[in-house]
C-alpha atoms as a PDB file:
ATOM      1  CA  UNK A   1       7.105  -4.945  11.970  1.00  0.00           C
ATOM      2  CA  UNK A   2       7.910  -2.981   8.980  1.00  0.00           C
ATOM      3  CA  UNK A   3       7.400  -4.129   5.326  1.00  0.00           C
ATOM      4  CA  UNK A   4       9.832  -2.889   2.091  1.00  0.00           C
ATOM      5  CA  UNK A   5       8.477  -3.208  -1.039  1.00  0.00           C
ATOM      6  CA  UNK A   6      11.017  -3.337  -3.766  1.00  0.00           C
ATOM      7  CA  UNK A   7      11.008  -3.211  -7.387  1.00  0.00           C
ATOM      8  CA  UNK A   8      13.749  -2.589 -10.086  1.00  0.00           C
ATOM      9  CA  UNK A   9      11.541   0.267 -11.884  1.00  0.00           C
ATOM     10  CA  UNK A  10      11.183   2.211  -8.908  1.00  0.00           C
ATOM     11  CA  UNK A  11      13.047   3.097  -5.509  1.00  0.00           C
ATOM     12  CA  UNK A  12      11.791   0.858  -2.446  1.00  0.00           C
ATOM     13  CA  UNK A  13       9.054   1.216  -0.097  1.00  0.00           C
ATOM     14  CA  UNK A  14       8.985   0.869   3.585  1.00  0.00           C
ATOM     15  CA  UNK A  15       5.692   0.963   5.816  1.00  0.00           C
ATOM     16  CA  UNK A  16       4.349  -0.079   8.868  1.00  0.00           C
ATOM     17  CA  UNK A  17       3.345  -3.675   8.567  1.00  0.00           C
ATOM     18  CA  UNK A  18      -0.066  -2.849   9.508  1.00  0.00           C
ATOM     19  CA  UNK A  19      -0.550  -0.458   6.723  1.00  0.00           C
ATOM     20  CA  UNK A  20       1.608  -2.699   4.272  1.00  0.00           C
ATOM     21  CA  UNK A  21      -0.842  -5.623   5.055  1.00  0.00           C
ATOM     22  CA  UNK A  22      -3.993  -3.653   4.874  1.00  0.00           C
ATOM     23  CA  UNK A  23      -2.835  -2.868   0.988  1.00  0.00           C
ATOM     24  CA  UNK A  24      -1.796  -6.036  -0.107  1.00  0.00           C
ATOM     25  CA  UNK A  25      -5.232  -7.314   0.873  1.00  0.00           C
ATOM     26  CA  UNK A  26      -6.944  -4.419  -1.437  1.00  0.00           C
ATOM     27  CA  UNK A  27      -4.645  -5.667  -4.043  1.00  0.00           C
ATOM     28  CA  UNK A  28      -6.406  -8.926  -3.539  1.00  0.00           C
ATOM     29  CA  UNK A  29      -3.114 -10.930  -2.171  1.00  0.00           C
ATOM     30  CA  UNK A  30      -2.868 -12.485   1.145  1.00  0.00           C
ATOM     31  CA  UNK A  31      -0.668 -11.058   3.424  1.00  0.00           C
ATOM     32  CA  UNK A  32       2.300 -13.331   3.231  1.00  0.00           C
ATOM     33  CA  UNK A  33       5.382 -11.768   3.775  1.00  0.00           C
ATOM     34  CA  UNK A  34       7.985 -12.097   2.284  1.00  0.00           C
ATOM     35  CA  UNK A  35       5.891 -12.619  -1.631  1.00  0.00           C
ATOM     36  CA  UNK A  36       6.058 -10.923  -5.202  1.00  0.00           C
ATOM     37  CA  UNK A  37       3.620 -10.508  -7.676  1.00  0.00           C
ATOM     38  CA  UNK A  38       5.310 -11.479 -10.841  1.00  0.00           C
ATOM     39  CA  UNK A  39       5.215  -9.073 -13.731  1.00  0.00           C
ATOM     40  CA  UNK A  40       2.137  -9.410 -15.831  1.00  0.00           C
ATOM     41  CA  UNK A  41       0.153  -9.792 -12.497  1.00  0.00           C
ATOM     42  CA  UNK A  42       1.676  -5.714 -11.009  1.00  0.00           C
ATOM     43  CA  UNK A  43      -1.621  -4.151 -13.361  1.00  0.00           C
ATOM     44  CA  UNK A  44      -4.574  -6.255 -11.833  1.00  0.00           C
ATOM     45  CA  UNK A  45      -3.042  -5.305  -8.600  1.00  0.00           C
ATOM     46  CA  UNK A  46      -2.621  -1.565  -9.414  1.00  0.00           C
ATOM     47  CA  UNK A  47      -6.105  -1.519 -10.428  1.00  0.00           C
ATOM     48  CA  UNK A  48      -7.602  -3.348  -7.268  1.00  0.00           C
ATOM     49  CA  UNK A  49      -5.874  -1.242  -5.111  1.00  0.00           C
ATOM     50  CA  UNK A  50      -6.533   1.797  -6.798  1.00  0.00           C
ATOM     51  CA  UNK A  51     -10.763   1.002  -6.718  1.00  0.00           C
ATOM     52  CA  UNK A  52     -10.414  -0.111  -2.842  1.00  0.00           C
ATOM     53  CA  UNK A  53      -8.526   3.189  -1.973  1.00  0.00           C
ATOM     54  CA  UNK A  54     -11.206   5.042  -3.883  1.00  0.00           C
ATOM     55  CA  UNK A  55     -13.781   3.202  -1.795  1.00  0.00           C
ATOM     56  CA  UNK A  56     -12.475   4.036   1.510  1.00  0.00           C
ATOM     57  CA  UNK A  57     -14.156   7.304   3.190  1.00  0.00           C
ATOM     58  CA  UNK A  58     -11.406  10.101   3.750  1.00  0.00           C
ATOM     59  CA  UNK A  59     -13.127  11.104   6.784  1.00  0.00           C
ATOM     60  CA  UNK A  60     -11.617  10.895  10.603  1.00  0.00           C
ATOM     61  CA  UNK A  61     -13.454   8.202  12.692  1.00  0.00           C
ATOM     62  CA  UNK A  62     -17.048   9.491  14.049  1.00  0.00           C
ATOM     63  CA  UNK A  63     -15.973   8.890  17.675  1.00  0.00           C
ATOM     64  CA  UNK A  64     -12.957  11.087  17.483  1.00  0.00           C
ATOM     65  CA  UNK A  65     -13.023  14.553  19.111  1.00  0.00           C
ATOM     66  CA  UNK A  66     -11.684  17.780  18.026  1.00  0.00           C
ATOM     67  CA  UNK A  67      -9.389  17.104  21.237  1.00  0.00           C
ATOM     68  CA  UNK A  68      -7.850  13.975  19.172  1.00  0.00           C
ATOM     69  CA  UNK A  69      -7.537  15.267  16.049  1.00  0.00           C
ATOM     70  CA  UNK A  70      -5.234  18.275  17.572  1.00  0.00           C
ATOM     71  CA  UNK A  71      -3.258  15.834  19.460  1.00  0.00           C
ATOM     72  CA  UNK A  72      -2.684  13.092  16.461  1.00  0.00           C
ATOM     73  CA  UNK A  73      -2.344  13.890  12.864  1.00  0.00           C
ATOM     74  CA  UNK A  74      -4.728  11.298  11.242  1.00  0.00           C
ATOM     75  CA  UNK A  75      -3.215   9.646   7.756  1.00  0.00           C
ATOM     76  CA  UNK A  76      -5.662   8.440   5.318  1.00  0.00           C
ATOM     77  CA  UNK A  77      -5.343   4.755   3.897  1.00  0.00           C
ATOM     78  CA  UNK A  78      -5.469   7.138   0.429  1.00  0.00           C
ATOM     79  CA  UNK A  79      -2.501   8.863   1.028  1.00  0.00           C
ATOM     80  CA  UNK A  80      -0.696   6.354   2.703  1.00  0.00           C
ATOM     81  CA  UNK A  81      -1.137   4.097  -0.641  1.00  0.00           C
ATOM     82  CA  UNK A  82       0.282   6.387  -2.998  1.00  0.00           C
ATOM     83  CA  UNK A  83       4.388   5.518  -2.728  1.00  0.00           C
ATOM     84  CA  UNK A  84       2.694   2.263  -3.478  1.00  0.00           C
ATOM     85  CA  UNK A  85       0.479   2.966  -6.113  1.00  0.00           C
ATOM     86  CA  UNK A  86       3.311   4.711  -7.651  1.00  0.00           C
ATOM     87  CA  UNK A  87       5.703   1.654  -7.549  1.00  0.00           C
ATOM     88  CA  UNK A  88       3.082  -0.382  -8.842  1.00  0.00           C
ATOM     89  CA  UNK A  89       2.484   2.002 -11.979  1.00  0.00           C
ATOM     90  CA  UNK A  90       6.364   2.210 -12.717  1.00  0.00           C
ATOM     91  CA  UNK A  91       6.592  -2.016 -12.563  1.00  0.00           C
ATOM     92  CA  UNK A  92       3.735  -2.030 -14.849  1.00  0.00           C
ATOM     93  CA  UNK A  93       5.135   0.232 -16.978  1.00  0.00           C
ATOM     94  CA  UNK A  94       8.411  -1.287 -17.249  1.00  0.00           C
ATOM     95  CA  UNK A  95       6.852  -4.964 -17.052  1.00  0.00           C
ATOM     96  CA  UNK A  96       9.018  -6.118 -13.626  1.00  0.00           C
ATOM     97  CA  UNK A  97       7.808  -7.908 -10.767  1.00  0.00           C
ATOM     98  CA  UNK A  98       7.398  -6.454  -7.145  1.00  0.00           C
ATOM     99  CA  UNK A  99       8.657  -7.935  -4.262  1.00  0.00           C
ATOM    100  CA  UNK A 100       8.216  -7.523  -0.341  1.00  0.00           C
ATOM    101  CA  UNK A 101       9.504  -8.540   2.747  1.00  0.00           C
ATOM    102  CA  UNK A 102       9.543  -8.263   6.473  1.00  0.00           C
ATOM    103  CA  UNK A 103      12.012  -5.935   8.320  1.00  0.00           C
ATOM    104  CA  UNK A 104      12.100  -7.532  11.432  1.00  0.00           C
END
């Protein structure tokens, strides 16, 4: 499954739904998909998900060897927030609500 986030202050965003769900909950919203958080509510999500990234070590998994690392780049939940991060700062900035939905 793949998730689009959409906004009209920013371009959209497409991830895997994994990823996509694993964000919503550090922005403290279920993961329902399709939802939206309406416009006054995009800040207190930017700023949850912002902390929770912040929280989450940067480091590969302990049981991975050098082996694994060569053979599969490893993308941190930090990185792979930012499009979204960035969305959510250009909705708050502009006051307008952000939606998602399922690609399926």
């Amino acid at each position: 499954m793949l998730v689009t986030f959409s906004s009209p202050a920013h371009g959209d965003v497409t991830m895997f739904g994994d990823v996509a769900i694993r964000l919503l909950n550090m922005m403290g919203r279920s993961d329902t998909v399709p939802s939206a958080l309406y416009a006054e509510d995009v800040q207190a999500a930017l700023e949850r998900l912002k902390t929770a990234v912040a929280l989450v070590p940067s480091t590969p998994k302990p049981n991975m060897t050098a082996e694994d690392e060569d053979d599969e780049t490893i993308v941190s939940i930090s990185l792979r927030a930012l499009p979204l991060i960035e969305m959510l700062e250009a909705a708050a900035n502009e006051k307008r609500a952000v939606m998602w939905e399922s690609n399926e």
